[in-house]
N, C-alpha and C. Protein backbone atom coordinates (compact mmCIF):
# COMPACT_ATOMS: atom_id res chain seq x y z
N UNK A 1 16.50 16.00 0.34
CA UNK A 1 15.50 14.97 0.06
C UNK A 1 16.07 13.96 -0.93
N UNK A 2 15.62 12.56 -0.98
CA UNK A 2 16.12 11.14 -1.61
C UNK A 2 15.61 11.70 -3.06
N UNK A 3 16.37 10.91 -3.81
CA UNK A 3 15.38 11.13 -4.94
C UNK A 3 15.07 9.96 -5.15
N UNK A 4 13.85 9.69 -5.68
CA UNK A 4 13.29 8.56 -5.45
C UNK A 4 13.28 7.46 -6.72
N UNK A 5 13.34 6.41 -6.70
CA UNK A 5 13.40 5.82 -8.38
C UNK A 5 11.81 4.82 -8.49
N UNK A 6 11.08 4.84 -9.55
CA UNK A 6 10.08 4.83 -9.41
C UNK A 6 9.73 3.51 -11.16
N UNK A 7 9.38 2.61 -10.88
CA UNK A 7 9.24 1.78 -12.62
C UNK A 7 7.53 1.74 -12.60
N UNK A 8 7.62 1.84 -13.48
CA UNK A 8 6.25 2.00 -14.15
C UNK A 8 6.26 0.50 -15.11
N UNK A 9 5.36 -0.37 -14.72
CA UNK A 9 5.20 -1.47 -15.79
C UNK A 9 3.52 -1.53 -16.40
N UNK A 10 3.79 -0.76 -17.60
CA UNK A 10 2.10 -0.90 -18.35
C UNK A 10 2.27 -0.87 -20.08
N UNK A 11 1.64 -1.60 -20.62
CA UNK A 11 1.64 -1.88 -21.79
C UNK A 11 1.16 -0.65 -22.62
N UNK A 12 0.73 0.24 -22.12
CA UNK A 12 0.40 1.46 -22.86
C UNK A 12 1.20 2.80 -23.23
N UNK A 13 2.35 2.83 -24.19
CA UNK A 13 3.12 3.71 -23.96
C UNK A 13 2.46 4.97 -23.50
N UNK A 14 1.45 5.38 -23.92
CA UNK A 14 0.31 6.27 -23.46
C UNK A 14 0.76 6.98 -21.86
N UNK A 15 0.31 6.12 -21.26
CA UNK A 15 0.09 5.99 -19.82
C UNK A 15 1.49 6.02 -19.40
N UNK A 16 2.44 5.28 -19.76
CA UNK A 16 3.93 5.69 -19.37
C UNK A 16 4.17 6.88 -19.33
N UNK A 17 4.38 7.63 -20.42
CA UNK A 17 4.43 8.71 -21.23
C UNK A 17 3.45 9.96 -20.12
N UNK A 18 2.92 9.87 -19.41
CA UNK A 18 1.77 10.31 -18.91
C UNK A 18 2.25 10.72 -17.36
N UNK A 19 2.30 9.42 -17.03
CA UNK A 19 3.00 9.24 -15.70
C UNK A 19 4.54 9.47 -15.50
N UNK A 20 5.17 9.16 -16.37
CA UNK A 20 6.79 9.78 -16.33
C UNK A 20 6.54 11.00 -16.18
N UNK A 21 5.88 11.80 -16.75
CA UNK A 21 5.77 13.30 -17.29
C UNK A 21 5.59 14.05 -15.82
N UNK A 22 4.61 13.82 -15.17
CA UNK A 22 3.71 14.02 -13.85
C UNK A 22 4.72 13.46 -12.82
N UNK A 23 5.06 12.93 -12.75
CA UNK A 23 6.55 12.29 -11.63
C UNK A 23 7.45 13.04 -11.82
N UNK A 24 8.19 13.14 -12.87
CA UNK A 24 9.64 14.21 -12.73
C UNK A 24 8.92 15.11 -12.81
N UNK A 25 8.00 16.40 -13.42
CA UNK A 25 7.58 17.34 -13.08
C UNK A 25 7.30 17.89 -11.87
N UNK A 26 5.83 16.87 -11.41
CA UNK A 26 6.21 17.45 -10.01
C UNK A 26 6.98 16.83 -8.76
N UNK A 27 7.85 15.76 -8.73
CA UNK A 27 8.38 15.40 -7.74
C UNK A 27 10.00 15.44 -7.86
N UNK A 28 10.05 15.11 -9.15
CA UNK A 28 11.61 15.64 -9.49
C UNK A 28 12.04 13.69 -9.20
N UNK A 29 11.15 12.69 -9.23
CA UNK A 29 12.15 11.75 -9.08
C UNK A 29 12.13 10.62 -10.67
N UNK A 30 13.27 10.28 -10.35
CA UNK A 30 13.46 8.97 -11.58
C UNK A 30 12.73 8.26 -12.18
N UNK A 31 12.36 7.98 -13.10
CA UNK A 31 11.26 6.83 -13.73
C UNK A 31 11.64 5.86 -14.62
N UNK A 32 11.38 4.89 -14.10
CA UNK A 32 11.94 3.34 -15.02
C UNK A 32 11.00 3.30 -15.77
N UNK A 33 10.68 2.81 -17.03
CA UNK A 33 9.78 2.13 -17.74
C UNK A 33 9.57 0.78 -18.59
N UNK A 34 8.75 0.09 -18.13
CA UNK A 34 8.83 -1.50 -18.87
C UNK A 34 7.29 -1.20 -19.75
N UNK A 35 7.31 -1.90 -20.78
CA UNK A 35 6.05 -2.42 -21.11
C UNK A 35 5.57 -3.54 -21.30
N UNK A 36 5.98 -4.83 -20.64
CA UNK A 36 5.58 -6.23 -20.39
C UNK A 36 5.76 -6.58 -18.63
N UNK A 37 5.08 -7.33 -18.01
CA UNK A 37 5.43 -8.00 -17.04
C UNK A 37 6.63 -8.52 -16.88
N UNK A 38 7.06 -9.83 -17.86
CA UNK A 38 8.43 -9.73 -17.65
C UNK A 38 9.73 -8.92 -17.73
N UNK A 39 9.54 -7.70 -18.58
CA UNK A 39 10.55 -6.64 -18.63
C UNK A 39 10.90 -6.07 -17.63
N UNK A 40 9.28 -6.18 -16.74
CA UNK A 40 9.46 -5.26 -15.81
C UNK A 40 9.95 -6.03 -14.34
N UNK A 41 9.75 -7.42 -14.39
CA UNK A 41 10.69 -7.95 -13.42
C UNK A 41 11.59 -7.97 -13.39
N UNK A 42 12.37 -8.17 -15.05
CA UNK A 42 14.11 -8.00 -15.47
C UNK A 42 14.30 -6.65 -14.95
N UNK A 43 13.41 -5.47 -14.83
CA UNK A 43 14.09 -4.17 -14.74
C UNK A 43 13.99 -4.30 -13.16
N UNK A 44 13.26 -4.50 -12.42
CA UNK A 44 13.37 -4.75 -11.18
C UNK A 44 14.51 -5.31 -10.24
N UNK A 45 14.34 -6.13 -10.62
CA UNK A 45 15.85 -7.30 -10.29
C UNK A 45 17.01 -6.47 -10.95
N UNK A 46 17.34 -6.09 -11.50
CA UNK A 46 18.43 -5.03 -12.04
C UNK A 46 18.37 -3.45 -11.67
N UNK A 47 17.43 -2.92 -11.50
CA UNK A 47 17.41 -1.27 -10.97
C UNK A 47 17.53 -1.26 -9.46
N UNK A 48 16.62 -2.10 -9.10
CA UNK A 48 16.11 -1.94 -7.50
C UNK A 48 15.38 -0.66 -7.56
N UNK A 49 14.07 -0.33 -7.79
CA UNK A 49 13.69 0.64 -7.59
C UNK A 49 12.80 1.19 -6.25
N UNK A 50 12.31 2.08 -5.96
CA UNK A 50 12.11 2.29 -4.06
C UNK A 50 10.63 1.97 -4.84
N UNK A 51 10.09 1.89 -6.16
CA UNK A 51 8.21 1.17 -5.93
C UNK A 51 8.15 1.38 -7.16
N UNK A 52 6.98 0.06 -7.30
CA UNK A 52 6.81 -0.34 -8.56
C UNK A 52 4.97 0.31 -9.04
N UNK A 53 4.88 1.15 -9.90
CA UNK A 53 3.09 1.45 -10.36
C UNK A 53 3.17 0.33 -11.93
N UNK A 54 2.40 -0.64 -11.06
CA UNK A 54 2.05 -2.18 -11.75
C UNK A 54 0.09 -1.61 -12.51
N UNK A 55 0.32 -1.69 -13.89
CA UNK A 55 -1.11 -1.67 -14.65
C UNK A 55 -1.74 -3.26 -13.93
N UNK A 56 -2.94 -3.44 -14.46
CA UNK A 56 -3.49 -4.98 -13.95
C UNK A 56 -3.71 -5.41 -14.99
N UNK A 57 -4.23 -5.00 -16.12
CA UNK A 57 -5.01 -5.27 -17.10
C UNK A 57 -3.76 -5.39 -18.66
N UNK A 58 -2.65 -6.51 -18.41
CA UNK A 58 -1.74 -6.69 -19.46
C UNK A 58 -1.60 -7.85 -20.23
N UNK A 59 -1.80 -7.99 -21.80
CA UNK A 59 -1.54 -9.11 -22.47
C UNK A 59 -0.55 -9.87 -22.08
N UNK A 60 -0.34 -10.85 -22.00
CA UNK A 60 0.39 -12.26 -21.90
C UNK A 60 0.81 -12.07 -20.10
N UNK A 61 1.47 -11.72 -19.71
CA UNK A 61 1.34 -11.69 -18.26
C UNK A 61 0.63 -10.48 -17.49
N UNK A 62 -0.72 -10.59 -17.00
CA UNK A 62 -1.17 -9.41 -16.28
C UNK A 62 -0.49 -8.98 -15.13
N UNK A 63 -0.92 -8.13 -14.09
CA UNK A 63 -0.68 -7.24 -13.35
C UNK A 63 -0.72 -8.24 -12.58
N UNK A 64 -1.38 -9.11 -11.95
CA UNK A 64 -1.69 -9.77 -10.58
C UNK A 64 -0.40 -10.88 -10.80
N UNK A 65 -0.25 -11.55 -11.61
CA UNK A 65 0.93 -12.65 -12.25
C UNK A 65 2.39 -12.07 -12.16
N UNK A 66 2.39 -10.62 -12.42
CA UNK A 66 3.56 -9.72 -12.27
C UNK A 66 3.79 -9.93 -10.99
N UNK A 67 2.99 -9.16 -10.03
CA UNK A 67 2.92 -8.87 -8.55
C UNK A 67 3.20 -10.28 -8.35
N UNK A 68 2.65 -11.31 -8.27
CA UNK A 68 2.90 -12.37 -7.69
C UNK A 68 4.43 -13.04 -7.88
N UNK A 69 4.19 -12.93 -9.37
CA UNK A 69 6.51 -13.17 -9.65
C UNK A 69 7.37 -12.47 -9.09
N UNK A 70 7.14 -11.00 -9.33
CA UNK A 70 7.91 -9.98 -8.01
C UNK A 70 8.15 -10.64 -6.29
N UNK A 71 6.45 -11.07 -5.92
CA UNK A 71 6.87 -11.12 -4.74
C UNK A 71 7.79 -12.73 -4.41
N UNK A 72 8.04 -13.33 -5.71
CA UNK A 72 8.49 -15.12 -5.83
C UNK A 72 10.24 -14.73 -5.36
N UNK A 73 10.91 -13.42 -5.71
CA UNK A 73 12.31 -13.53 -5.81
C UNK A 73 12.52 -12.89 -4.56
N UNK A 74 13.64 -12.91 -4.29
CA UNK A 74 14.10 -12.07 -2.74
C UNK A 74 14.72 -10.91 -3.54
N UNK A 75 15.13 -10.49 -4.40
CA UNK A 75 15.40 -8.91 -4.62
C UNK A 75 14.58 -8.15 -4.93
N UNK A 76 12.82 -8.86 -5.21
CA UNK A 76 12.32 -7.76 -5.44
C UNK A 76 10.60 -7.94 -4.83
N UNK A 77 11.00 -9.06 -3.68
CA UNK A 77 9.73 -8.86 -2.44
C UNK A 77 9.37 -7.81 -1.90
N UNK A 78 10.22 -6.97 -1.38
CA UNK A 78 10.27 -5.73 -0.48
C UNK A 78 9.93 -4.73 -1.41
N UNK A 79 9.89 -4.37 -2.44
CA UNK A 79 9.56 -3.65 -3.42
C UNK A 79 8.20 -3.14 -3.20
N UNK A 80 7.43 -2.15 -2.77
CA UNK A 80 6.29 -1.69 -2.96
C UNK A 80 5.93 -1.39 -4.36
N UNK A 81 4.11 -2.32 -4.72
CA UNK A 81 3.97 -2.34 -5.70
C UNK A 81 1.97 -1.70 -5.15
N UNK A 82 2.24 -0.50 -6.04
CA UNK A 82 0.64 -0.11 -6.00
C UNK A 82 0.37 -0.27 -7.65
N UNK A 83 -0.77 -0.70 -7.69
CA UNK A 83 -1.71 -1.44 -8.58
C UNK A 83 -2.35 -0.06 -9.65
N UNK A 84 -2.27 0.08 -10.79
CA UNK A 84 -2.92 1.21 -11.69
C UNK A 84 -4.24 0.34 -12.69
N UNK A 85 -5.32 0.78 -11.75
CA UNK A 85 -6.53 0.05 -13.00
C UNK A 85 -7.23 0.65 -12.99
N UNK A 86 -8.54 0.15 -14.08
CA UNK A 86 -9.92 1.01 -15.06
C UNK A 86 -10.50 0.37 -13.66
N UNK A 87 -10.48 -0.77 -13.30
CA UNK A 87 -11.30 -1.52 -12.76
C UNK A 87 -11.50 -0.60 -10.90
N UNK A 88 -12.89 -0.37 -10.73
CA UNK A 88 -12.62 0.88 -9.74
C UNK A 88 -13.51 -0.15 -8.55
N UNK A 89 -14.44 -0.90 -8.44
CA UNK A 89 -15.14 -1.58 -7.74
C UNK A 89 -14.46 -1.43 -6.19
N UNK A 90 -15.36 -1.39 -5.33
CA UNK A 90 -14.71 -1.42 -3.80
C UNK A 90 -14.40 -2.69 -3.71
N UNK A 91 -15.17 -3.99 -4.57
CA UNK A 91 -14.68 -5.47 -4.25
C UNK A 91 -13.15 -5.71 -4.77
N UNK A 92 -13.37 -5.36 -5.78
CA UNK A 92 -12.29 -5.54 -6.98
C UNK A 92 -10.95 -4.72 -6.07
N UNK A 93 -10.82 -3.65 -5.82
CA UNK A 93 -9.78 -2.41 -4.82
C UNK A 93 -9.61 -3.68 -3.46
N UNK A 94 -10.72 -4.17 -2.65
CA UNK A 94 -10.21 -4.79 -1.45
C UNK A 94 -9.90 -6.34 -1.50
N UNK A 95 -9.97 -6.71 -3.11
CA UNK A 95 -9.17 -8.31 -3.49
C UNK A 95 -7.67 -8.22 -3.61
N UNK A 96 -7.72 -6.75 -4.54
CA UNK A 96 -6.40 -6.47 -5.04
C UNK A 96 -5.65 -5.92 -3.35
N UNK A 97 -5.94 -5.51 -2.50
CA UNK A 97 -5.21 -5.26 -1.34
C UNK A 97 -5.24 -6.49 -0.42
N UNK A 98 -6.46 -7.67 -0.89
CA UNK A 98 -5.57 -8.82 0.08
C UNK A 98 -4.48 -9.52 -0.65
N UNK A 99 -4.20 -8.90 -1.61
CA UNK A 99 -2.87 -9.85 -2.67
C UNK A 99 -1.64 -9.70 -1.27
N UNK A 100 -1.75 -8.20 -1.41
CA UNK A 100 -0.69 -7.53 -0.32
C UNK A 100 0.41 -6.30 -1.14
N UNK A 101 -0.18 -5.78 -2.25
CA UNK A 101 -0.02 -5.25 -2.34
C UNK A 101 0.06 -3.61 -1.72
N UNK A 102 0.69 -2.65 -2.22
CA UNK A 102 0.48 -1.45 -1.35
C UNK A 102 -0.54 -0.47 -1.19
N UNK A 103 -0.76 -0.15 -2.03
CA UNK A 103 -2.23 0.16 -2.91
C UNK A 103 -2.68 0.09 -4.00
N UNK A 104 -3.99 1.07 -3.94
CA UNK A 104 -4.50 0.85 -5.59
C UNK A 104 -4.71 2.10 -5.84
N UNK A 105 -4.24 2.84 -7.45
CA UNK A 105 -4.58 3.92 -7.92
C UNK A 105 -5.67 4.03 -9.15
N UNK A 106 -6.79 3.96 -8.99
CA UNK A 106 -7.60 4.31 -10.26
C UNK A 106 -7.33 5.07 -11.65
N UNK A 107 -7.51 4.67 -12.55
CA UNK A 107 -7.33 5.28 -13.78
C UNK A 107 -8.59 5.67 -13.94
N UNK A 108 -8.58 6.45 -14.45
CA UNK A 108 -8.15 7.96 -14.81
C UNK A 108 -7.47 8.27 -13.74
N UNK A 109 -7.17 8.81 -13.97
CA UNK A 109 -6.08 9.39 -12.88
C UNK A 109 -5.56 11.04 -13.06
N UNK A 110 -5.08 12.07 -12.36
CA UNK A 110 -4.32 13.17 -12.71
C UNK A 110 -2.88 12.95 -12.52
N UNK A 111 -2.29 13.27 -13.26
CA UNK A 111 -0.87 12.47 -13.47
C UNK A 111 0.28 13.97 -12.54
N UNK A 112 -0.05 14.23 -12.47
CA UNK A 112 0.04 15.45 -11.59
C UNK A 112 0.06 15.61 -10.16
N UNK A 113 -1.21 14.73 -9.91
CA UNK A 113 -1.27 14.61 -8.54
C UNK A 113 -0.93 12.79 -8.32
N UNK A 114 -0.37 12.22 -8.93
CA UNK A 114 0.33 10.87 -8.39
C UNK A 114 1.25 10.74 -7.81
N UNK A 115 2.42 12.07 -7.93
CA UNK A 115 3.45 11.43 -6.78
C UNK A 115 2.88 11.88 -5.60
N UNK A 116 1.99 12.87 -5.25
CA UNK A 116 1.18 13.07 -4.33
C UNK A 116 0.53 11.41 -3.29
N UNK A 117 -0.31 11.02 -4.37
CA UNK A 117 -0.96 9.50 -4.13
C UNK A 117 0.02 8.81 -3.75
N UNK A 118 1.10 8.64 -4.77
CA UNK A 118 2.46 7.82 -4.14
C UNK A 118 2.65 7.79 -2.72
N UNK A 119 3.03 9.04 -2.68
CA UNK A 119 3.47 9.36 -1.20
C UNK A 119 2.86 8.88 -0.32
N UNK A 120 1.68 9.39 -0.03
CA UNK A 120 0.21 9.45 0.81
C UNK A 120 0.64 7.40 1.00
N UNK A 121 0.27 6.86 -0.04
CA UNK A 121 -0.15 5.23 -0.09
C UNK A 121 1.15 4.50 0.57
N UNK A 122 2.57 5.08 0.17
CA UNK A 122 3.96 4.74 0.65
C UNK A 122 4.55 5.06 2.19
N UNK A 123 3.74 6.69 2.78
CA UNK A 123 4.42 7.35 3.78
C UNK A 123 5.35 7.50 3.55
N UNK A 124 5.69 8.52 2.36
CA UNK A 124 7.20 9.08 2.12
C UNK A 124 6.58 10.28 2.48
C-alpha cells in the first residue's frame, strides 16, 4: 500500500496536533502541517501532497481564498482539498461543494476515524 502524504492547513495548532495524531496512528500516512493559508500554498507547491484538509474559518486568508489560490496554480489544481469546519448547515456543506472542492468534514470530528472519512470522500 502507497503511503499517502496528507497537509493539513489550520490555524489551530490544536487541531493539527489532533489530526496528525489520528492519521499516522491509524493510517500510518505522512502529515504536512501549515498554519496560514499562504504557508500552506508554499507547502503545497513544494511537497505535492496526494490532499489537502483545508480549515475555512482562518485569519487573514480563509479557507475558501486558500482553495481558490490552490486551484489559481497548475501544481496544485489537481490537489484534492476537503474542507474542515464548525460551520455544519446542509446550505453552507452544498456552497462549499459547488466551490469544487472534494468534500466537507465537520468539526468536531473523531480524529481517529478521519483517515477513514478521507478515504471514503477520496476513493482510496
Amino acid at each position: 500500500m502507497t503511503t499517502r502524504r496528507i497537509l493539513i492547513i489550520d490555524d489551530e495548532e490544536t487541531i493539527q496536533t489532533v489530526v496528525q495524531f489520528g492519521i499516522k496512528m491509524t493510517a500510518g500516512w505522512d502529515v504536512l502541517t501549515a498554519s496560514s493559508g499562504s504557508k500552506g500554498i508554499q507547502t503545497a507547491q513544494t511537497e505535492q501532497p496526494d490532499a489537502i484538509l483545508l480549515d475555512v474559518m482562518m485569519p487573514e486568508m480563509d479557507g475558501i481564498a486558500t482553495f481558490k489560490a490552490l486551484q489559481s496554480y497548475p501544481e496544485t489544481e489537481q490537489i484534492p482539498v476537503i474542507l474542515l469546519t464548525a460551520k455544519a448547515q446542509a446550505a453552507e456543506k452544498r456552497q462549499f461543494n459547488d466551490l469544487g472542492v472534494s468534500g466537507v468534514i465537520t468539526k468536531p470530528f473523531n480524529s481517529l476515524d478521519l483517515p477513514d472519512q478521507i478515504a471514503r470522500i477520496l476513493h482510496w
